[in-house]
N, C-alpha and C. Protein backbone atom coordinates (compact mmCIF):
# COMPACT_ATOMS: atom_id res chain seq x y z
N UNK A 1 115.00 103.92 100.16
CA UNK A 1 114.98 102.50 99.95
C UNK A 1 115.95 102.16 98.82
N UNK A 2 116.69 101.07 98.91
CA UNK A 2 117.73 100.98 98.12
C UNK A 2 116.94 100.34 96.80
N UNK A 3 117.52 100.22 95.54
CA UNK A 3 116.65 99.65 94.95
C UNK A 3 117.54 98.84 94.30
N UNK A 4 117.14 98.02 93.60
CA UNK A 4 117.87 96.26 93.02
C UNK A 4 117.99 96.50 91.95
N UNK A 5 118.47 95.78 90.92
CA UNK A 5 118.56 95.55 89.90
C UNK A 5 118.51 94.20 89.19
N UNK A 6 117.73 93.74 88.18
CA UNK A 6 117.41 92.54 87.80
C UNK A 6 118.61 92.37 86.21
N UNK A 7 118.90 90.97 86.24
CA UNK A 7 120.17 91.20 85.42
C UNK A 7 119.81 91.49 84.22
N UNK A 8 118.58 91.36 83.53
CA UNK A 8 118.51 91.83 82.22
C UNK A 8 117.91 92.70 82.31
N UNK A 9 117.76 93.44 83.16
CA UNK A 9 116.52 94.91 82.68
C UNK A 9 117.92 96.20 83.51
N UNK A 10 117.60 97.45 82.63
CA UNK A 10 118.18 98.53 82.57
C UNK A 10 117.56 99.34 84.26
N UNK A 11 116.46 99.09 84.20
CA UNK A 11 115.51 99.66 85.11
C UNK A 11 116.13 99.17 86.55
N UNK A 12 115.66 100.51 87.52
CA UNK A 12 115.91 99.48 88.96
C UNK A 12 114.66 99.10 89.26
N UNK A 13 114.55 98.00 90.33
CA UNK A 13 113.06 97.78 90.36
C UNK A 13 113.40 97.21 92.44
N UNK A 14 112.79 97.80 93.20
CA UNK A 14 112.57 97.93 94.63
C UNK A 14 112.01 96.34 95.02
N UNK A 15 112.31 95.95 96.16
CA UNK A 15 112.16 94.47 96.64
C UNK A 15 110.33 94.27 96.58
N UNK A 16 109.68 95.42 96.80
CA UNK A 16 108.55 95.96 97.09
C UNK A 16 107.39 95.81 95.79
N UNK A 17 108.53 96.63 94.80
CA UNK A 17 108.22 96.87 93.31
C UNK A 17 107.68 94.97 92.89
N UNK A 18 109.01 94.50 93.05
CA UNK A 18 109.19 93.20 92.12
C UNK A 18 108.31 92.50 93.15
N UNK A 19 107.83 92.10 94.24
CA UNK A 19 107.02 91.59 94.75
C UNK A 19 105.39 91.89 94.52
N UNK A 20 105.09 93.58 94.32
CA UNK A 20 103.52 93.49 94.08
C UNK A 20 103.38 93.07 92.35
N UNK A 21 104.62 92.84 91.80
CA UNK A 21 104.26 92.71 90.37
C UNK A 21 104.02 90.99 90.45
N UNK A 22 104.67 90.48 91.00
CA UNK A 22 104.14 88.60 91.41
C UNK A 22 102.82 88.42 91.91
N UNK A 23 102.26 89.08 92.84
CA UNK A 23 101.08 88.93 93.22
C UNK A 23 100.24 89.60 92.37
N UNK A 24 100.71 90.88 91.19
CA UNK A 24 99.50 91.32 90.38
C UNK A 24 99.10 89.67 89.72
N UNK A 25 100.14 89.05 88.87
CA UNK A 25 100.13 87.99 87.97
C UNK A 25 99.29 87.12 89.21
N UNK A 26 99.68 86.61 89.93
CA UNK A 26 98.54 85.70 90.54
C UNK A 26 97.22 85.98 91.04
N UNK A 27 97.33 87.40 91.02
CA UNK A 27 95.75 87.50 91.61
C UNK A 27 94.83 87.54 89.86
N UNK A 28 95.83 87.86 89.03
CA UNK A 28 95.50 87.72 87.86
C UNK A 28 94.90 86.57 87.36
N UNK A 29 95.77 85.54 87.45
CA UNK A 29 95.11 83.92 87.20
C UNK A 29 93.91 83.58 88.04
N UNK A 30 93.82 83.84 88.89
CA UNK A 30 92.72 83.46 89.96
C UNK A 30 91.43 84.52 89.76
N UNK A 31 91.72 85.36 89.26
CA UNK A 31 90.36 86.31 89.05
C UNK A 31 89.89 87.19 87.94
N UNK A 32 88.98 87.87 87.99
CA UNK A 32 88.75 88.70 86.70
C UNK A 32 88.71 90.00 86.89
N UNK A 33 88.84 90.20 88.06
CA UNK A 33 89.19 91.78 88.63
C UNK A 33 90.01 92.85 87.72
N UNK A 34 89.79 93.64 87.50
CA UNK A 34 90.28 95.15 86.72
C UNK A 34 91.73 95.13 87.34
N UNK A 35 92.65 95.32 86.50
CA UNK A 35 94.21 96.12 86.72
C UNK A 35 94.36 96.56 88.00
N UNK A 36 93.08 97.74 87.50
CA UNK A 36 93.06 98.37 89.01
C UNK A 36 93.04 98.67 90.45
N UNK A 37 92.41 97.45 90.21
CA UNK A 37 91.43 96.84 91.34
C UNK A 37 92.59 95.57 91.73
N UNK A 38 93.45 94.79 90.85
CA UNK A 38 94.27 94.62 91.47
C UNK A 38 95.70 95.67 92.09
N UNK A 39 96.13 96.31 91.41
CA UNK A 39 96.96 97.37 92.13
C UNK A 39 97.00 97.36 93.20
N UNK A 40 95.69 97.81 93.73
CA UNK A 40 94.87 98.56 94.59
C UNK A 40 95.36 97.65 95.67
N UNK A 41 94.78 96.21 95.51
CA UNK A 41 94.89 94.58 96.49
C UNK A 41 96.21 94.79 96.99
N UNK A 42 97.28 94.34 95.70
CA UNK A 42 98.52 94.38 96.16
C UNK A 42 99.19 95.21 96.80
N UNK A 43 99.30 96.78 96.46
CA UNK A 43 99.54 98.03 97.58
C UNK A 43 98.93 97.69 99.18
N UNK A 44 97.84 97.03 98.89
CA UNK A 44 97.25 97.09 99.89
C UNK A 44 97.54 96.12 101.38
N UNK A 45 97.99 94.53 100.42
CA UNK A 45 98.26 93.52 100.97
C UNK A 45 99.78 94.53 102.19
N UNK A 46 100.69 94.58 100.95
CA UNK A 46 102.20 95.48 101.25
C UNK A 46 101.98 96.36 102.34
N UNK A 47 101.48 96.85 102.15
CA UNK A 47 101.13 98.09 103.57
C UNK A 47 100.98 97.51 104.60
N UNK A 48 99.76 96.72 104.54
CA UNK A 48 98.89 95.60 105.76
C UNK A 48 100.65 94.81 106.44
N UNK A 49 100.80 94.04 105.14
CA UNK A 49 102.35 93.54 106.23
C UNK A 49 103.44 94.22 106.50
N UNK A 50 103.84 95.58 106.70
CA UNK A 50 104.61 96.17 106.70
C UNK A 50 103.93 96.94 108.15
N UNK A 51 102.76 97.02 108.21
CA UNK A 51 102.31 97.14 109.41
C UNK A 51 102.20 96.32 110.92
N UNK A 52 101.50 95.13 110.18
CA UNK A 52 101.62 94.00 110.75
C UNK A 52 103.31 93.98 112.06
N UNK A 53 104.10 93.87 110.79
CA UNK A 53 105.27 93.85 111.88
C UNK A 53 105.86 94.77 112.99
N UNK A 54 104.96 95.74 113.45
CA UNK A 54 104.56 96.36 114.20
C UNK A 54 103.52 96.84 115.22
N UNK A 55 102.50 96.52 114.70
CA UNK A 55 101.45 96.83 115.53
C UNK A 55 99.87 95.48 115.01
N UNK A 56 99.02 95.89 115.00
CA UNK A 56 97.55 94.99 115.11
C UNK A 56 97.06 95.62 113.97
N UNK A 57 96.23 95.01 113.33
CA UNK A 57 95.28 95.43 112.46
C UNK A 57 94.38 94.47 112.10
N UNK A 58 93.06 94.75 111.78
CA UNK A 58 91.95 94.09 111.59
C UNK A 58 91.61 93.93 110.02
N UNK A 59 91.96 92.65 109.44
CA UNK A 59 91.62 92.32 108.40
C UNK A 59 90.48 91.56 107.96
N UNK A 60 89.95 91.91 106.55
CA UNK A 60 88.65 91.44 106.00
C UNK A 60 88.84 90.64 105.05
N UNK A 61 88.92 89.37 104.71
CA UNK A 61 88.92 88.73 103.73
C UNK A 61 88.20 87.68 103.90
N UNK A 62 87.96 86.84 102.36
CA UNK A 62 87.39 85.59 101.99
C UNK A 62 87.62 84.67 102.53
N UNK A 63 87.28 83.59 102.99
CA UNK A 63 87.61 82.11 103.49
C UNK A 63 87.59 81.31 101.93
N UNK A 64 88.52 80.42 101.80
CA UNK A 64 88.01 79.60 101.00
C UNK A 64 87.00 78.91 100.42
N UNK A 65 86.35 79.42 101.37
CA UNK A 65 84.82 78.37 101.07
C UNK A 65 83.67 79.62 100.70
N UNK A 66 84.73 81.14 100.82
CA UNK A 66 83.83 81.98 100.39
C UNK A 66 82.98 82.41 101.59
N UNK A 67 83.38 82.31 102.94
CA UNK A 67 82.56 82.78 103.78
C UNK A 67 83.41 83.82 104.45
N UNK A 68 82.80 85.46 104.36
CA UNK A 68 83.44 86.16 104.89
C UNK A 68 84.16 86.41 106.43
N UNK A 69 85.51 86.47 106.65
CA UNK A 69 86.23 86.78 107.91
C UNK A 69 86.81 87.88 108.25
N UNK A 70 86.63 88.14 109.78
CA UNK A 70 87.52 89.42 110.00
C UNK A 70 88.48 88.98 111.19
N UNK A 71 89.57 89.35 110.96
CA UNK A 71 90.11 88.86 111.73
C UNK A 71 91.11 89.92 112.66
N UNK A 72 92.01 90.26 113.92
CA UNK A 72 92.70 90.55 114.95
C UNK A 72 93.86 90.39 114.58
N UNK A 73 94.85 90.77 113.45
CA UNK A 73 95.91 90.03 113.42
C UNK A 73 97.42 90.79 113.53
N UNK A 74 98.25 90.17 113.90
CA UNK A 74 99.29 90.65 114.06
C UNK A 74 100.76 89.95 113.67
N UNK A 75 101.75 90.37 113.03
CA UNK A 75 103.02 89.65 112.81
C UNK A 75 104.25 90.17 113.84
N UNK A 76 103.95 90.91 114.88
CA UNK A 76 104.92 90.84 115.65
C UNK A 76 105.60 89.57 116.16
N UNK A 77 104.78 88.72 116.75
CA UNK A 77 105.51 87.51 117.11
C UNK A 77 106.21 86.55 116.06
N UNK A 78 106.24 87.03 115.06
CA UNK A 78 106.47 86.28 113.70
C UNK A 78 108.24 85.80 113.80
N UNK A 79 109.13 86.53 114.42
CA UNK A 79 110.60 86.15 114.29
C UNK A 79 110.59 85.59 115.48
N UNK A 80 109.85 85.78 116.60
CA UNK A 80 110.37 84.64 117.68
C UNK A 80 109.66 83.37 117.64
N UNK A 81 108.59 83.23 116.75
CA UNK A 81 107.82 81.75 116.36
C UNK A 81 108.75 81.48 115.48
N UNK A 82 109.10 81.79 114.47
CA UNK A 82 109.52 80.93 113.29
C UNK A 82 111.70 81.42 113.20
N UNK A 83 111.68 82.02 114.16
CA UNK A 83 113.11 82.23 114.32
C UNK A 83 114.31 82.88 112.75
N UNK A 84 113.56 83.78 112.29
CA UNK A 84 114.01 84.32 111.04
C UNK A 84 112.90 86.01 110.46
N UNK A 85 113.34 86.70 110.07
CA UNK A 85 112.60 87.94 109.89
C UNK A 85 111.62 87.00 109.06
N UNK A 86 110.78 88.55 109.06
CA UNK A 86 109.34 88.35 107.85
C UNK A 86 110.41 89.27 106.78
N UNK A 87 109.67 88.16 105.54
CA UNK A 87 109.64 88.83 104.57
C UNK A 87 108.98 88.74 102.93
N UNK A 88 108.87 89.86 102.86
CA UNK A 88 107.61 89.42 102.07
C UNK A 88 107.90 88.76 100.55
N UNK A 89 109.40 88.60 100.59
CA UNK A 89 109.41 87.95 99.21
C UNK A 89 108.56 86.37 99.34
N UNK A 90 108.77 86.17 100.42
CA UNK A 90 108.28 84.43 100.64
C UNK A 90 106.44 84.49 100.65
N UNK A 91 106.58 85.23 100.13
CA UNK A 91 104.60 85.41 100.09
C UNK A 91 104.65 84.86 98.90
N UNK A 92 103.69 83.90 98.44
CA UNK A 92 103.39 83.45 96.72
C UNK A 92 102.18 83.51 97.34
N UNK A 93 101.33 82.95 97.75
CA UNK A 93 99.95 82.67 97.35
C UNK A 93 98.84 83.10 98.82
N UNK A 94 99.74 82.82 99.83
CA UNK A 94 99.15 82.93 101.12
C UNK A 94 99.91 84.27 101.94
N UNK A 95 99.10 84.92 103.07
CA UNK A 95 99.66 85.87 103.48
C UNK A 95 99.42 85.25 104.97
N UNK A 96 100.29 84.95 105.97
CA UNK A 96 100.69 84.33 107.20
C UNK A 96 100.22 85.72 108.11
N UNK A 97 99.36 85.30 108.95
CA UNK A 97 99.63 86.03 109.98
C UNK A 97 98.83 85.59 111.73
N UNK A 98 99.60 86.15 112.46
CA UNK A 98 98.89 85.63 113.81
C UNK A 98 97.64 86.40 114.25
N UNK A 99 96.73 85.66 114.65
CA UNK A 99 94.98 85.91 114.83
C UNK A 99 95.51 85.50 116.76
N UNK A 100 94.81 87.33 116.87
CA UNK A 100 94.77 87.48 117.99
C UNK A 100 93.68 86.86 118.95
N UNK A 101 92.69 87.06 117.95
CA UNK A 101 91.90 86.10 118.90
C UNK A 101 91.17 84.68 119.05
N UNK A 102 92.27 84.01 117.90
CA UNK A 102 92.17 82.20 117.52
C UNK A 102 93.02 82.02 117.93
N UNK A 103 94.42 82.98 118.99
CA UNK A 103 95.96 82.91 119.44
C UNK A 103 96.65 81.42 118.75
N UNK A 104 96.35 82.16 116.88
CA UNK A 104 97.27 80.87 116.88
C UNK A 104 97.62 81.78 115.04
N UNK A 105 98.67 80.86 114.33
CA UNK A 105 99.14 81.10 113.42
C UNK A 105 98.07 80.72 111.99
N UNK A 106 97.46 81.67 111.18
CA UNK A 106 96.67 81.59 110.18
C UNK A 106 96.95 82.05 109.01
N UNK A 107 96.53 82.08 107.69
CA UNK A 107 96.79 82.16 106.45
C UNK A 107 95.41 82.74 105.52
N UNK A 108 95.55 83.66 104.50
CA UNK A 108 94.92 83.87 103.88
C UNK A 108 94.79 84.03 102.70
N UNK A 109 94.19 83.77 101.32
CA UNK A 109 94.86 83.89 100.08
C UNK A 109 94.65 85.07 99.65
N UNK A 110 96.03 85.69 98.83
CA UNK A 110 96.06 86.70 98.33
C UNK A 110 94.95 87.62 97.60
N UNK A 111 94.22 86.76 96.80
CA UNK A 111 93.37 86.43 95.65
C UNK A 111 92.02 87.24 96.33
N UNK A 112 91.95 86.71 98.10
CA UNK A 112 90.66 86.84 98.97
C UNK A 112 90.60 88.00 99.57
N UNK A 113 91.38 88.76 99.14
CA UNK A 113 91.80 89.82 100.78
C UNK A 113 90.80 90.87 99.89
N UNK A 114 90.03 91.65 100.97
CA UNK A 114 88.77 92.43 100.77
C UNK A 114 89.59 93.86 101.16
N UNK A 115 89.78 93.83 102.44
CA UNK A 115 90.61 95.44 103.53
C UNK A 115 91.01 95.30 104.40
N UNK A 116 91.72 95.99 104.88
CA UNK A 116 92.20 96.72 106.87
C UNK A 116 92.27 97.69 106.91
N UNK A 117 92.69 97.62 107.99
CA UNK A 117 92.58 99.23 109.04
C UNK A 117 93.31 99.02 110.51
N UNK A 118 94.32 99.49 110.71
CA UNK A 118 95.05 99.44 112.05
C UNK A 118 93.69 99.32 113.10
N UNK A 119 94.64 98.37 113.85
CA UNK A 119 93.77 98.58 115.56
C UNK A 119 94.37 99.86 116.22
N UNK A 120 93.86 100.16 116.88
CA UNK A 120 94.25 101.67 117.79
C UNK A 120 93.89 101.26 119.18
């Protein structure tokens, strides 16, 4: 993976890198969760959409209103709906993805996401 460089830092830092460090800070403001425990979210979110654009997976997260969901979801159809790759820099707060079995385009907040696990 190629890695970037930010103009004032010495360090390289990966598209990947500099993205779970935005979502540590927001899941930060929004919660009281351990370091760790965010890490954990954000690796986790990253994987989930990096999958997504390939295959199905079944995600667990919060509803806004705090009522737990699982959902069928998939981002394959994601460049022929919206006519442009996925990518995950455009994630701030919500994570987009298509619900296989609401066959329609849904959203979830970062802040909410519980787990997945590929469909098989």
């Amino acid at each position: 993976m190629k890695k970037q460089t930010l103009g004032h830092q010495s360090n390289h830092v990966t598209k990947s890198e500099r993205v779970e460090n935005l979502w540590k800070k927001l899941i930060r403001q929004e919660t009281d969760l351990s370091d760790e425990t965010i890490a954990w979210m954000t690796k986790r979110i990253r994987l989930l959409t990096e999958y997504m654009a390939y295959g199905c997976a079944l995600i667990a997260y919060r509803k806004q209103n705090g009522e737990f969901y699982m959902a069928r979801a998939t981002l394959v159809y994601y460049e022929t709906c919206f006519h442009r790759k996925y990518d995950i820099e455009r994630i701030q707060r919500h994570v987009v993805y298509w619900d296989i079995e609401q066959q329609g385009w849904r959203t979830f907040q970062i802040e909410n996401f519980l787990e997945w696990k590929p469909m098989i």
